[in-house]
Protein backbone atom coordinates (compact mmCIF):
# COMPACT_ATOMS: atom_id res chain seq x y z
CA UNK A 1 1.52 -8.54 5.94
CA UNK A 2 2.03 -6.37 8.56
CA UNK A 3 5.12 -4.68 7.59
CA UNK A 4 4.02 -4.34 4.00
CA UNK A 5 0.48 -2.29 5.98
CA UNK A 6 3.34 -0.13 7.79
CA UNK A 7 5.40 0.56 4.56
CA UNK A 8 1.69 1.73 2.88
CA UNK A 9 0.87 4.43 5.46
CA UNK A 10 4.53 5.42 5.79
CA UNK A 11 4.47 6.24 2.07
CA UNK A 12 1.00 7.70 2.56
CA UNK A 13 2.76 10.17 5.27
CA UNK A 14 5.62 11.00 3.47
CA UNK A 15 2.88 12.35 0.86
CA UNK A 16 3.37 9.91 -1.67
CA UNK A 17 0.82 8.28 -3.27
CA UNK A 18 0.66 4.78 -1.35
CA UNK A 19 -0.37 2.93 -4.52
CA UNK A 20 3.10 3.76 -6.33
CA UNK A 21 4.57 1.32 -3.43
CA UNK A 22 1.97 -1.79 -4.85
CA UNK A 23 2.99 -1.09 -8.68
CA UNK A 24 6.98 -0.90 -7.71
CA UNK A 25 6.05 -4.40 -5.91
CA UNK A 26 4.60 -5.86 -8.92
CA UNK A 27 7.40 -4.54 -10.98
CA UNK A 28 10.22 -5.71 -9.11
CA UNK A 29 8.86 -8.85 -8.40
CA UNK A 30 7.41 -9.85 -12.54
CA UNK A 31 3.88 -10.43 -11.34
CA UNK A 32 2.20 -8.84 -13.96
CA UNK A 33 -0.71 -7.58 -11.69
CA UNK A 34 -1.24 -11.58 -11.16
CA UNK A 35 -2.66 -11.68 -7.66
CA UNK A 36 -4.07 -15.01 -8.04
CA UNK A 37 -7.88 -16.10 -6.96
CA UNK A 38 -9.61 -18.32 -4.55
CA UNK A 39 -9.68 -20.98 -7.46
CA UNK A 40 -5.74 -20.80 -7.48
CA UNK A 41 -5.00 -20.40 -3.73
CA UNK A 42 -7.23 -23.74 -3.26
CA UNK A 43 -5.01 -25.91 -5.99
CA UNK A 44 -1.87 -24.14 -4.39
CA UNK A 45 -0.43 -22.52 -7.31
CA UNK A 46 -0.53 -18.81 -6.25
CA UNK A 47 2.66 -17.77 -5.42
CA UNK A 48 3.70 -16.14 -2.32
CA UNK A 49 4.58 -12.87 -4.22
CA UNK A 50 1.23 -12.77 -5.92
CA UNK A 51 -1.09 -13.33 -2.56
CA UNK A 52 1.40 -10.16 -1.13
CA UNK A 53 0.69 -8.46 -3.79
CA UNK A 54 -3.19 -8.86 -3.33
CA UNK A 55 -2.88 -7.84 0.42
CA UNK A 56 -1.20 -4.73 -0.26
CA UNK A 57 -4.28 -3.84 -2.57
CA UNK A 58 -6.67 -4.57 -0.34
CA UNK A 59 -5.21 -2.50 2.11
CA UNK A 60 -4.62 0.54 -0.16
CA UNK A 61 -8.89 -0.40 -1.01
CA UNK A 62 -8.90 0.80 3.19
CA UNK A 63 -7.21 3.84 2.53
CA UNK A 64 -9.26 6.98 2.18
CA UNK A 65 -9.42 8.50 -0.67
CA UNK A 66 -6.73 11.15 -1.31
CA UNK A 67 -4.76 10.10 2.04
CA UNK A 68 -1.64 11.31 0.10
CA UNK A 69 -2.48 14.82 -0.30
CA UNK A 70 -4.05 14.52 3.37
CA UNK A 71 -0.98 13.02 5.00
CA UNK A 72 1.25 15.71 2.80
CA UNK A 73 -0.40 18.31 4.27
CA UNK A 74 -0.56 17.41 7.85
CA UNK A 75 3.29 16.49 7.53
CA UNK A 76 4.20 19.88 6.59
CA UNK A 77 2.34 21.33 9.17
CA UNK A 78 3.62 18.88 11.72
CA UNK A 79 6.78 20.09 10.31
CA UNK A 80 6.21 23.96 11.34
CA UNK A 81 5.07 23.42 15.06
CA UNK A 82 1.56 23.06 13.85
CA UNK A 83 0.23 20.11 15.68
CA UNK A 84 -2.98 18.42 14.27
CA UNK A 85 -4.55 14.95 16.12
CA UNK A 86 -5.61 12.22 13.90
């Protein structure tokens, strides 16, 4: 999902690590890491919360590694009039 991509690299900038969003997702929602397989999506009995829930980690499997510390760092510079391009 789109919004749940946004939320990711928002959380990423904000130098958090993006991952922590995924794990409060599978808290919140009881999933119990449960992000269902191609042998359940085909029967139909993955649930909508457990195919988000498999998104959002293959998005944060995009990410770079350490883009938390990276984004921190960049924000803080951003943040004294340093201005750095992606």
């Amino acid at each position: 999902m789109e919004a749940d991509r946004v939320g990711l690299e928002l959380t990423a900038l904000a130098g958090y690590k993006p991952d922590a969003l995924a794990d409060f997702y599978d808290r919140i929602t009881n999933n119990q890491g449960k992000t269902g397989t191609w042998f359940t999506d085909l029967f139909g009995v993955t649930t909508k919360s457990s195919k988000r829930l498999r998104e959002m980690e293959k998005t944060l499997r995009q990410f770079p590694a350490g883009c938390a510390q990276t984004a921190s760092r960049v924000l803080r510079s951003s943040m004294r009039g340093n201005r750095r391009s992606w």
